[in-house]
N, C-alpha and C. Protein backbone atom coordinates (compact mmCIF):
# COMPACT_ATOMS: atom_id res chain seq x y z
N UNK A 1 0.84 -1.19 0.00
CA UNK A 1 0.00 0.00 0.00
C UNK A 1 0.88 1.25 0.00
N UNK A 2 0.26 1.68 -0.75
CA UNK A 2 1.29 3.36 -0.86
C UNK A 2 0.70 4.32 0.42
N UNK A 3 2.26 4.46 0.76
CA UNK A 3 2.06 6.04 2.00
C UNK A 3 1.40 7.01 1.18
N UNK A 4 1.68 7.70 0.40
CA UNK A 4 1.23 8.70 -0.45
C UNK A 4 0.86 8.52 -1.58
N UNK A 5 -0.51 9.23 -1.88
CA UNK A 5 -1.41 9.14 -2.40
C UNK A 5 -1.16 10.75 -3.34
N UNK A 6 -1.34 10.57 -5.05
CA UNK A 6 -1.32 11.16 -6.14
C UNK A 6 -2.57 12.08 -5.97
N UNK A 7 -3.50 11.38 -5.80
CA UNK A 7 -4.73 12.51 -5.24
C UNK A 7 -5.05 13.14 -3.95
N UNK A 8 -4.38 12.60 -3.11
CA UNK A 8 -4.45 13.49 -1.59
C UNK A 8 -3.90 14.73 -1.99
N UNK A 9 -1.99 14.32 -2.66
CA UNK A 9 -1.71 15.14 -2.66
C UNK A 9 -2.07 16.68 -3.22
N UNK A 10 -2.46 16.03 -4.65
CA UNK A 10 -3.47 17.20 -5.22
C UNK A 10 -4.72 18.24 -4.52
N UNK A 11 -5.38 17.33 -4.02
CA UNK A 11 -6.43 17.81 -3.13
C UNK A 11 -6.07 18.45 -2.43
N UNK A 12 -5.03 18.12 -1.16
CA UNK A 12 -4.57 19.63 -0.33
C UNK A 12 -3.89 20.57 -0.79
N UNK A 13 -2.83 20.22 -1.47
CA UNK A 13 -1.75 20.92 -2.38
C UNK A 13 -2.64 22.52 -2.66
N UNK A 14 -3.09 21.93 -3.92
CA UNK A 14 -3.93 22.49 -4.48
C UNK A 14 -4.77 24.64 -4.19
N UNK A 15 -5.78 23.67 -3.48
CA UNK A 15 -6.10 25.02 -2.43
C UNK A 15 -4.91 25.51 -1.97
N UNK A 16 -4.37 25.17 -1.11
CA UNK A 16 -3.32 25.84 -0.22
C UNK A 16 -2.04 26.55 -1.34
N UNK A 17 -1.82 26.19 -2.30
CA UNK A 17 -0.96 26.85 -3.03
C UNK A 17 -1.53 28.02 -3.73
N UNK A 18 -2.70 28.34 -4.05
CA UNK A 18 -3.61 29.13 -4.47
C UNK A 18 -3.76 30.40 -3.36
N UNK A 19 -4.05 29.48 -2.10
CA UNK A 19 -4.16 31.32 -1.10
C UNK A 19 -2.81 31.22 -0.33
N UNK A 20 -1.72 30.48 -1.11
CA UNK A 20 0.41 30.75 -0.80
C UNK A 20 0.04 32.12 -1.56
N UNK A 21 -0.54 31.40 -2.65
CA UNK A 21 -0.49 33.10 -3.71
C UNK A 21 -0.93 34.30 -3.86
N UNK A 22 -2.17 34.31 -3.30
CA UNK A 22 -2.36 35.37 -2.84
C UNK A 22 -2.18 35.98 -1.70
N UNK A 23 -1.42 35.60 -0.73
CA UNK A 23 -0.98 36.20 0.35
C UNK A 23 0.75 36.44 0.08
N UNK A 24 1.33 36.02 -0.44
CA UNK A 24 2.49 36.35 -1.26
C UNK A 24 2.02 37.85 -2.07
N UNK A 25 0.91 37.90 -3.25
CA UNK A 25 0.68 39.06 -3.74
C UNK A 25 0.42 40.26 -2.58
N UNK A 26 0.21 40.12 -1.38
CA UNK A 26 0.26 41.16 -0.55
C UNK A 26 1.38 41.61 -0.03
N UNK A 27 2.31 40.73 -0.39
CA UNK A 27 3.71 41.54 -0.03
C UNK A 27 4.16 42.46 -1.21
N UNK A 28 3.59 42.34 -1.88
CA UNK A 28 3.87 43.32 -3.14
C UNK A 28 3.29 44.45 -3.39
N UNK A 29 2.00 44.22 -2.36
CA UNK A 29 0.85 45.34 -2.72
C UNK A 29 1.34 45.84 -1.69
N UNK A 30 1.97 46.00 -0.26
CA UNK A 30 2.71 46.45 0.48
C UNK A 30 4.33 46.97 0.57
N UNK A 31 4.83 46.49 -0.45
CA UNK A 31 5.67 47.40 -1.10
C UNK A 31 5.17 48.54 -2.09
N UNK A 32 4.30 48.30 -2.42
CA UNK A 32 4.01 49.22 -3.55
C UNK A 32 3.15 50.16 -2.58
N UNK A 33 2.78 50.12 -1.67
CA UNK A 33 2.22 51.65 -0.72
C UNK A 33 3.33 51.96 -0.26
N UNK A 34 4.28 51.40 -0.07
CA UNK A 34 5.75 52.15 0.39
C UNK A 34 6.93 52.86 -0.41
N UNK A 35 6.06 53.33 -1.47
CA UNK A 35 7.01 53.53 -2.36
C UNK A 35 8.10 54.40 -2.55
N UNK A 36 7.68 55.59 -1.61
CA UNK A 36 7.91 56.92 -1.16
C UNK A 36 8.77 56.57 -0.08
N UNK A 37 9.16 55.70 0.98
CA UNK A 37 10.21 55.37 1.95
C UNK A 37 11.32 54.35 1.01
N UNK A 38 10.78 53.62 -0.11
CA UNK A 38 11.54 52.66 -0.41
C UNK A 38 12.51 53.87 -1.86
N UNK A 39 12.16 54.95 -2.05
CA UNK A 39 13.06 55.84 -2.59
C UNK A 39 14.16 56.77 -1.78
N UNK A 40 13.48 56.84 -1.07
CA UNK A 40 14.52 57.49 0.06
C UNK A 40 15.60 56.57 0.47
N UNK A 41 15.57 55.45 0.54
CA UNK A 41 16.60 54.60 1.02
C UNK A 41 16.51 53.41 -0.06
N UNK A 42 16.69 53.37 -0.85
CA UNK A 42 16.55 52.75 -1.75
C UNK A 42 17.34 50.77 -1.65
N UNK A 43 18.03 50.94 -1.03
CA UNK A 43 18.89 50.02 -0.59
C UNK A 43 17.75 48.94 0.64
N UNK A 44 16.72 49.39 0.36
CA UNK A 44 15.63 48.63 1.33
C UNK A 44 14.97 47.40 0.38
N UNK A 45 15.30 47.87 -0.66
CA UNK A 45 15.11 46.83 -2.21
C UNK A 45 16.09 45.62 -2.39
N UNK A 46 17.01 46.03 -1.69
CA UNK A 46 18.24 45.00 -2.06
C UNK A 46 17.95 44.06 -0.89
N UNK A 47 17.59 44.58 0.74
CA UNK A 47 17.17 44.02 1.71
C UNK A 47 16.61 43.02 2.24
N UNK A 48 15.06 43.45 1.39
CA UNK A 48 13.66 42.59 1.17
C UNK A 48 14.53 40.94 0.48
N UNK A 49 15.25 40.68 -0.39
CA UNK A 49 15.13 39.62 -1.02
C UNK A 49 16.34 38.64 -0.15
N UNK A 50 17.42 38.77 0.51
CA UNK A 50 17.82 37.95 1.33
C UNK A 50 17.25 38.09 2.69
N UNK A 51 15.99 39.08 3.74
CA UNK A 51 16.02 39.04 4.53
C UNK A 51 14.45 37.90 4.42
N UNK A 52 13.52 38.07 3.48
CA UNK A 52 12.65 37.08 3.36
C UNK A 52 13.02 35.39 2.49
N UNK A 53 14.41 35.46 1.85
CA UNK A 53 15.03 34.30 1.75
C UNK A 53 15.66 33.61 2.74
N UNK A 54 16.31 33.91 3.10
CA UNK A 54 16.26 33.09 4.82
C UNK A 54 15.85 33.00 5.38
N UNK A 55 14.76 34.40 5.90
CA UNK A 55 13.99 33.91 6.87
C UNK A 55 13.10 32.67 6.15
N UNK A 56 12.56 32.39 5.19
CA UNK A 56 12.04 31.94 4.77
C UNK A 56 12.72 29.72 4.78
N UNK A 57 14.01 30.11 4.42
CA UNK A 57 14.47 28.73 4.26
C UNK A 57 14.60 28.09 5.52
N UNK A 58 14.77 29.09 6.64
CA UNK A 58 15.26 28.54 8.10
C UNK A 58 14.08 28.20 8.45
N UNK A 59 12.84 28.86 8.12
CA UNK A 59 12.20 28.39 8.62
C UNK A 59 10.90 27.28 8.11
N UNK A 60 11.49 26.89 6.39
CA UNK A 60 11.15 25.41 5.82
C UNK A 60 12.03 24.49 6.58
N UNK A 61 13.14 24.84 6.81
CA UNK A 61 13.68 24.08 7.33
C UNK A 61 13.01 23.35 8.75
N UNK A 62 12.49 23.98 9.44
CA UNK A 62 12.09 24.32 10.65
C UNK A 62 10.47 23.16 10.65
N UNK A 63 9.83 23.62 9.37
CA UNK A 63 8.91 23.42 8.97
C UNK A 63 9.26 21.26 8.88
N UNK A 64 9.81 21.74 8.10
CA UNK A 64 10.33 20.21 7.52
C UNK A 64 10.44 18.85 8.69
N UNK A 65 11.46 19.93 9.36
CA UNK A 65 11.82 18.61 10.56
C UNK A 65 10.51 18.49 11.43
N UNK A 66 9.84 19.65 11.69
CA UNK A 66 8.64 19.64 12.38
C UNK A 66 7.84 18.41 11.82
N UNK A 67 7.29 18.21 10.56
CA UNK A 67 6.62 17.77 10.05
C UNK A 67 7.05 15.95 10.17
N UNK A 68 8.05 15.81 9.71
CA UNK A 68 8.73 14.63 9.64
C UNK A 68 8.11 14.20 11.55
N UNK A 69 8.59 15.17 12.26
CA UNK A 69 8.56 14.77 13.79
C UNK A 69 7.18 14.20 14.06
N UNK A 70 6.29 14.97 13.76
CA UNK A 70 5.09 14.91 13.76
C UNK A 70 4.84 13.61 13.11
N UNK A 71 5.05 12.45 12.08
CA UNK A 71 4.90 11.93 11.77
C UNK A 71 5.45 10.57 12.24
N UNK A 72 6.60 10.74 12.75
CA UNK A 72 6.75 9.94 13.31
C UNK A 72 7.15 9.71 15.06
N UNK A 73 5.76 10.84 15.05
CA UNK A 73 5.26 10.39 16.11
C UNK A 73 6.35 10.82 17.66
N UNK A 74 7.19 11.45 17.14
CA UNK A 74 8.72 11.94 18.21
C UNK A 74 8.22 13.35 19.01
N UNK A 75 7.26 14.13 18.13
CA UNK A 75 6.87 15.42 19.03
C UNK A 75 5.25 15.47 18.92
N UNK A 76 5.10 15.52 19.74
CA UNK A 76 3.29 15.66 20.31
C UNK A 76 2.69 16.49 20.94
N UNK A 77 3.24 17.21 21.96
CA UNK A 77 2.68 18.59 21.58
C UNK A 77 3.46 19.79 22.03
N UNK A 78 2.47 20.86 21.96
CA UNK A 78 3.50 21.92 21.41
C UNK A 78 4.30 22.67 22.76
N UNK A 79 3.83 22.45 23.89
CA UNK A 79 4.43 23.23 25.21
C UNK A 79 5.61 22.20 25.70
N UNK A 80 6.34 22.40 26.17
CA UNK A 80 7.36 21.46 27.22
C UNK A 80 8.15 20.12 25.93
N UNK A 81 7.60 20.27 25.13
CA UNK A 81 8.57 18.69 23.87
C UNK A 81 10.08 19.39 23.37
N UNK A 82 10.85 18.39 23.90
CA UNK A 82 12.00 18.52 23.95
C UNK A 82 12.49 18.69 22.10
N UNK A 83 12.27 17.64 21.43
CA UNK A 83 12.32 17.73 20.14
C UNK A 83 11.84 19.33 19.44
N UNK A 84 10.57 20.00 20.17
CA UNK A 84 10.40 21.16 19.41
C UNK A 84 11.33 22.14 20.14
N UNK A 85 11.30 22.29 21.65
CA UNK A 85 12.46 23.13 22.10
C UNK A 85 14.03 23.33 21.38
N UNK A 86 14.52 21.85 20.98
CA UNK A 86 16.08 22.01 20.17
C UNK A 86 15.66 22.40 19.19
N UNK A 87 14.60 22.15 18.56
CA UNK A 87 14.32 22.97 16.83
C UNK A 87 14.33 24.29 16.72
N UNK A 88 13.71 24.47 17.81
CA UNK A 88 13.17 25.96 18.20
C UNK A 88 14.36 27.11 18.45
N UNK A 89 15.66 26.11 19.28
CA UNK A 89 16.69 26.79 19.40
C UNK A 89 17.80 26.68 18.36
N UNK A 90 17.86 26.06 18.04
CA UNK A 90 18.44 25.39 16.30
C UNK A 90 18.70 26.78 15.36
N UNK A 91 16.83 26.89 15.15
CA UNK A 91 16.46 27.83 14.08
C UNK A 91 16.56 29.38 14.77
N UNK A 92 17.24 29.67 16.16
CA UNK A 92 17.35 31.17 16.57
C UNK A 92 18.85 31.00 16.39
N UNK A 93 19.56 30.59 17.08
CA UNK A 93 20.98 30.41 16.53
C UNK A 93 21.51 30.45 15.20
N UNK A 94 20.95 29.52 14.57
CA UNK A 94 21.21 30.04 13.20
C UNK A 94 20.80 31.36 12.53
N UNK A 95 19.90 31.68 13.11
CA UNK A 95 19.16 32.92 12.29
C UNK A 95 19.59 33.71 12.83
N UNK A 96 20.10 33.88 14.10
CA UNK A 96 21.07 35.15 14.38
C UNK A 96 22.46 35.12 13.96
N UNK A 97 23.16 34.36 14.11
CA UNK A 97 24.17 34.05 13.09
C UNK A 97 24.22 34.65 11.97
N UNK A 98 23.31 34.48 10.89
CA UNK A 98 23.41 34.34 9.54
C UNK A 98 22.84 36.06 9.54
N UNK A 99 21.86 36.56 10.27
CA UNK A 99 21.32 37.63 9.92
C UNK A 99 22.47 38.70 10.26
N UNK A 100 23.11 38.14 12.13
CA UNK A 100 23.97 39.37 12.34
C UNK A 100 25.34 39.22 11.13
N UNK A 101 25.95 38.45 10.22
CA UNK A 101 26.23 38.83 8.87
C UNK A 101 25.92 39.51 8.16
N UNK A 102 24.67 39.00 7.43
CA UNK A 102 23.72 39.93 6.74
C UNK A 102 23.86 40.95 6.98
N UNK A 103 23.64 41.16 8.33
CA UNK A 103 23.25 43.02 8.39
C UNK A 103 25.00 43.80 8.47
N UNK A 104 25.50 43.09 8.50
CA UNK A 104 27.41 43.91 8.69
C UNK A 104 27.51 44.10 7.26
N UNK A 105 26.96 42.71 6.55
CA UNK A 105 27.60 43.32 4.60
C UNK A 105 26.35 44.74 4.48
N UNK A 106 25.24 44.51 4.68
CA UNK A 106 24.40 45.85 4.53
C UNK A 106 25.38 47.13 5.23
N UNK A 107 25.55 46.69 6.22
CA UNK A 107 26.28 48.09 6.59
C UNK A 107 27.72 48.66 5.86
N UNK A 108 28.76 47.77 4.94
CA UNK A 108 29.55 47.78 4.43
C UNK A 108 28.34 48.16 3.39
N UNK A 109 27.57 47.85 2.52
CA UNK A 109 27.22 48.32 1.44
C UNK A 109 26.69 49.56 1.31
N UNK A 110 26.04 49.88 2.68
CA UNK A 110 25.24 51.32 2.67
C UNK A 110 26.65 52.28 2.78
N UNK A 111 27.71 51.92 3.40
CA UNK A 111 29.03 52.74 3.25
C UNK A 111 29.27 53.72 2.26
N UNK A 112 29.75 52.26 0.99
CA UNK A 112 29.97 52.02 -0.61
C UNK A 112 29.14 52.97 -1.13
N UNK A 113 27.42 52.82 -0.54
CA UNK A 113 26.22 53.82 -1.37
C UNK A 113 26.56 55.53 -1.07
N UNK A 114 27.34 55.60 -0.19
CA UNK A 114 27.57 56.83 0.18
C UNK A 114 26.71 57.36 1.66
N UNK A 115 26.51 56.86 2.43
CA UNK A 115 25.74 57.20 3.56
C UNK A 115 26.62 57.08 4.71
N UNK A 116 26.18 57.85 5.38
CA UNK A 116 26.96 58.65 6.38
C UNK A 116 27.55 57.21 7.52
N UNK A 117 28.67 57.05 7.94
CA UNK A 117 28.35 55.57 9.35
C UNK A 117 27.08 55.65 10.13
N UNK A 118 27.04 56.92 10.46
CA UNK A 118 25.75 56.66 11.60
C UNK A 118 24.47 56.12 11.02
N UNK A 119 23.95 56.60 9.86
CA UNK A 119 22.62 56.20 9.14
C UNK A 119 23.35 54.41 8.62
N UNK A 120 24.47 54.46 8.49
CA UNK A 120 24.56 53.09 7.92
C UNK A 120 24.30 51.95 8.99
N UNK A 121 24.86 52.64 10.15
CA UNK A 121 24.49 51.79 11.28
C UNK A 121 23.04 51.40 11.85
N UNK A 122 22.22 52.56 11.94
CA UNK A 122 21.13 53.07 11.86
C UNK A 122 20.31 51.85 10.65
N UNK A 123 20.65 51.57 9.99
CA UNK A 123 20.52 51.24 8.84
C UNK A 123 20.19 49.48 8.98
N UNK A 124 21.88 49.13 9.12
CA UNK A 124 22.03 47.68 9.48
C UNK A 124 21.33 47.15 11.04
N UNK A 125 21.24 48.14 12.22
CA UNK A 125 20.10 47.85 12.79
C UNK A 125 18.68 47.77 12.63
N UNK A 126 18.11 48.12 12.08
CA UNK A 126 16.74 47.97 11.39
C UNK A 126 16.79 46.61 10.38
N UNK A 127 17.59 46.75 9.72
CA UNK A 127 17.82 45.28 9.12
C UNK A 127 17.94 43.82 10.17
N UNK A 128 18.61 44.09 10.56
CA UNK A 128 19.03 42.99 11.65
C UNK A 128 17.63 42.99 13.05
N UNK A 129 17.05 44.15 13.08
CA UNK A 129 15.78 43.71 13.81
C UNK A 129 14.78 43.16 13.34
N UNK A 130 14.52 44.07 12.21
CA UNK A 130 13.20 43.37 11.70
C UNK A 130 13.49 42.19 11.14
N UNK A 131 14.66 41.19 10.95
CA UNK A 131 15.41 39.95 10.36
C UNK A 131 14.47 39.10 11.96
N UNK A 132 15.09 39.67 13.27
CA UNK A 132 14.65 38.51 14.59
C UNK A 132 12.95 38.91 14.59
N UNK A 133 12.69 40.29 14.06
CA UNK A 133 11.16 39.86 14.40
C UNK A 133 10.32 39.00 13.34
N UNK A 134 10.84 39.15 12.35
CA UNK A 134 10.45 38.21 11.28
C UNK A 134 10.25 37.06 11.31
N UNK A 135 11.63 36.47 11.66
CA UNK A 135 11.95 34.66 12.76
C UNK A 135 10.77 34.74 13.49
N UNK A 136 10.75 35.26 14.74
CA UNK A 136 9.85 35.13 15.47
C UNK A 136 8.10 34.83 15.29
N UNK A 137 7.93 35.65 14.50
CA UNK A 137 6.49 35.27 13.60
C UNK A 137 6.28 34.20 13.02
N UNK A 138 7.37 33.80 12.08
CA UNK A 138 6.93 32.76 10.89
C UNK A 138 7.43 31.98 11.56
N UNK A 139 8.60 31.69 12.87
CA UNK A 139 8.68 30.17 13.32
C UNK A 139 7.09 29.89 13.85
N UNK A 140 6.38 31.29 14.73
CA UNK A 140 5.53 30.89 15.77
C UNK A 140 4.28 30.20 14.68
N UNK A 141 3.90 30.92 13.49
CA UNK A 141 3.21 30.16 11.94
C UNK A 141 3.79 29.28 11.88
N UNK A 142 5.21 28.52 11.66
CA UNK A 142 5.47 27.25 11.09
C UNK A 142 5.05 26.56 12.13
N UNK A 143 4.87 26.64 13.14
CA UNK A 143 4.80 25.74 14.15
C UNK A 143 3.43 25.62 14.61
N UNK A 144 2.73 26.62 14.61
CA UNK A 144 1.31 26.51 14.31
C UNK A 144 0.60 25.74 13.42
N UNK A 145 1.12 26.17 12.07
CA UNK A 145 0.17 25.28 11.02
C UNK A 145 0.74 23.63 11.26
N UNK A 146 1.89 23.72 11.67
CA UNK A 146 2.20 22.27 11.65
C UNK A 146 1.53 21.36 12.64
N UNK A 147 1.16 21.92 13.37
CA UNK A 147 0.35 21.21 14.64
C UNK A 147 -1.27 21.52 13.94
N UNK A 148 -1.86 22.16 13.91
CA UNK A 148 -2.75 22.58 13.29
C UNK A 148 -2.79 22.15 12.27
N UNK A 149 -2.50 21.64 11.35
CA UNK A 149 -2.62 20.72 9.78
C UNK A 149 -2.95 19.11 10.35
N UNK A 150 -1.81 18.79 11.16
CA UNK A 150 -1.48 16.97 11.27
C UNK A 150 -2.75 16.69 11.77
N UNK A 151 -3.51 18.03 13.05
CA UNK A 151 -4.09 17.28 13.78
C UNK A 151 -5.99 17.68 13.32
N UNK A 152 -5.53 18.22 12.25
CA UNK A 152 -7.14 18.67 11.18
C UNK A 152 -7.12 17.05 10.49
N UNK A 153 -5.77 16.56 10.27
CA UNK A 153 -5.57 15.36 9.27
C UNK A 153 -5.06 15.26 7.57
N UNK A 154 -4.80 16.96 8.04
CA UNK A 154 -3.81 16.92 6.58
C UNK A 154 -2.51 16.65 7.02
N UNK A 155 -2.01 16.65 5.97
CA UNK A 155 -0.57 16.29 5.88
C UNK A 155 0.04 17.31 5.48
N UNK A 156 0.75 17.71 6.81
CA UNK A 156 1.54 19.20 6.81
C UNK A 156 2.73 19.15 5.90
N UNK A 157 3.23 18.18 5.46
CA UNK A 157 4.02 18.29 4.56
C UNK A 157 3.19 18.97 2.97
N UNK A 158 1.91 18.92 2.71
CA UNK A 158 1.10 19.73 2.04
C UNK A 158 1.25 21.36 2.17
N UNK A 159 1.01 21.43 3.67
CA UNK A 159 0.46 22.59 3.42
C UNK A 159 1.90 23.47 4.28
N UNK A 160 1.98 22.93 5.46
CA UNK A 160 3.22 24.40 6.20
C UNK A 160 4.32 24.77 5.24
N UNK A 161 4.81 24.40 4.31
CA UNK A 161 6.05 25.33 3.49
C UNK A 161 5.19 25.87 2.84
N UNK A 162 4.47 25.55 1.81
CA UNK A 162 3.99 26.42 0.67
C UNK A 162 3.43 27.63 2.19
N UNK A 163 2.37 27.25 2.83
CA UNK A 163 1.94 28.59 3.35
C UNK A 163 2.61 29.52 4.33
N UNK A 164 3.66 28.87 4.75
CA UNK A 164 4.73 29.65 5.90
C UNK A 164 5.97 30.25 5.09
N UNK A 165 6.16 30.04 3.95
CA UNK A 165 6.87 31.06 2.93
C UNK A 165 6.76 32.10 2.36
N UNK A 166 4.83 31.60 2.19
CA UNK A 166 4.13 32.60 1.49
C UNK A 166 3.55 34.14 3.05
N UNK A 167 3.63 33.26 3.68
CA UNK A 167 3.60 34.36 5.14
C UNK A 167 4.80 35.25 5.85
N UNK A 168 5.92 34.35 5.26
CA UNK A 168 7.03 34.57 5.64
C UNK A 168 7.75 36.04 4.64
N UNK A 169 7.10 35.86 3.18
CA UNK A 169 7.32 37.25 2.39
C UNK A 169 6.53 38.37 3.18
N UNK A 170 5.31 38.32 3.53
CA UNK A 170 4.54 39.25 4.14
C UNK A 170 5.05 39.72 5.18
N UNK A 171 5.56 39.27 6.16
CA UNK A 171 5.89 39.53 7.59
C UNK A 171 7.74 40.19 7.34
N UNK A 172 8.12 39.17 6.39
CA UNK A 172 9.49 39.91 6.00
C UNK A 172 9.19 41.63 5.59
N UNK A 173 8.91 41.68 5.12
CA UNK A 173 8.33 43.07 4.21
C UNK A 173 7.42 43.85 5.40
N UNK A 174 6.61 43.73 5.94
CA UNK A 174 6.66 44.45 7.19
C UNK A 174 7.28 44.67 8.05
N UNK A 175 7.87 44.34 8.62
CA UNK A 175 8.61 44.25 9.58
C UNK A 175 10.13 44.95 9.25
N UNK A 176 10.37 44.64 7.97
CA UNK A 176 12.16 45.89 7.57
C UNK A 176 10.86 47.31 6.83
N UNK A 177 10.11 47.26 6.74
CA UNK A 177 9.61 48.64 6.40
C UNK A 177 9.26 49.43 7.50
N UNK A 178 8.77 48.90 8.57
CA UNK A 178 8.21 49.13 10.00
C UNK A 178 9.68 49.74 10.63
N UNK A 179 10.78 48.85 10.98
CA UNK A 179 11.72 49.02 11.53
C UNK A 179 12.56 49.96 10.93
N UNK A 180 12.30 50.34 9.77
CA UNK A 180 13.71 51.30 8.49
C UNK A 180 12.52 52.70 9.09
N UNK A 181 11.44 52.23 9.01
CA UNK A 181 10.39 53.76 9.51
C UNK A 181 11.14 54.19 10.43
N UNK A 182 10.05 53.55 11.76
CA UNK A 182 10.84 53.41 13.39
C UNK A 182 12.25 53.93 13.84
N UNK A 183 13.34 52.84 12.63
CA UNK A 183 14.92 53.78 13.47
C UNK A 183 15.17 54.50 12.45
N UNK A 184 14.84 54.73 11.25
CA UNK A 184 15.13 55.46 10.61
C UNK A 184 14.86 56.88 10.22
N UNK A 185 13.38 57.00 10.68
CA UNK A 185 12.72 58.21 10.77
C UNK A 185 11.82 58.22 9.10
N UNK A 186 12.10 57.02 8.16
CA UNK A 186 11.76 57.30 6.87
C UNK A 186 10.42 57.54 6.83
């Protein structure tokens, strides 16, 4: 007997990749009301696409092992499980890691663009915040839908990446527009 099924998969797939997409199109329609801050600092363009690519992969990643766990049966629920606690700390370690990088080449690049150290700094902090508040959201979504899918009886391997990526552009994109506002004054 086959584990997976050609038409399950379709069946959940399906829907759920459809409103990935339109909640993905709202990160666009939210850049595009920002259009007027994203000229002023223009370098907020270059931002958006590695700070919602990682956040995004760390937290398929995140997604992934969750799911697998869930399946076989190793994490059950969501308060006090040791298996989600090391995931949980896994995916902040790494993501601070990788972001407090990130945000040092931004600050070497806003240099290069001609901006003053202080605004560059100014700069790479807002990057590097709205990077942990970002994490913070879409792990607390990956980990949501993943418990929330298995135990509806889908198969979160269906649905938490496509829709925690597609949430993960949205929340990316708020959150460095919010924070470039906030310390930036834009």
């Amino acid at each position: 007997m086959a584990v997976y099924s050609v038409r399950r998969i379709l069946w959940e797939s399906y829907p759920i990749l459809v409103v990935a997409a339109f909640i993905s199109l709202s990160a666009g329609l939210i850049l595009d009301s920002q259009i007027e801050s994203i000229k002023a600092i223009p370098l907020i363009l270059w931002m958006i696409i590695p700070l919602n690519g990682i956040n995004n992969n760390v937290c398929s990643i995140l997604g992934s092992r969750l799911t697998s766990a869930l399946h076989m049966g190793t994490v059950a629920k969501f308060r006090g499980d040791k298996v989600l606690g090391r995931n949980m700390r896994a995916t902040w370690l790494m993501s601070f890691g990788v972001f407090w990088f990130t945000s040092g080449i931004f600050f070497g690049v806003s240099l290069i663009a001609g901006m003053d150290v202080f605004r560059a700094l100014l700069l790479m902090f807002a990057f590097f915040a709205a990077s942990m508040v970002a994490i913070a959201v879409t792990m607390f979504c990956t980990i949501a839908l993943a418990f929330i899918s298995f135990r509806k009886g889908l198969d979160p391997d269906n649905v938490v990446i496509p829709v925690v990526t597609s949430i993960g552009d949205v929340v990316g994109v708020l959150c460095l527009i919010i924070a470039v506002k906030l310390i930036m004054g834009v």
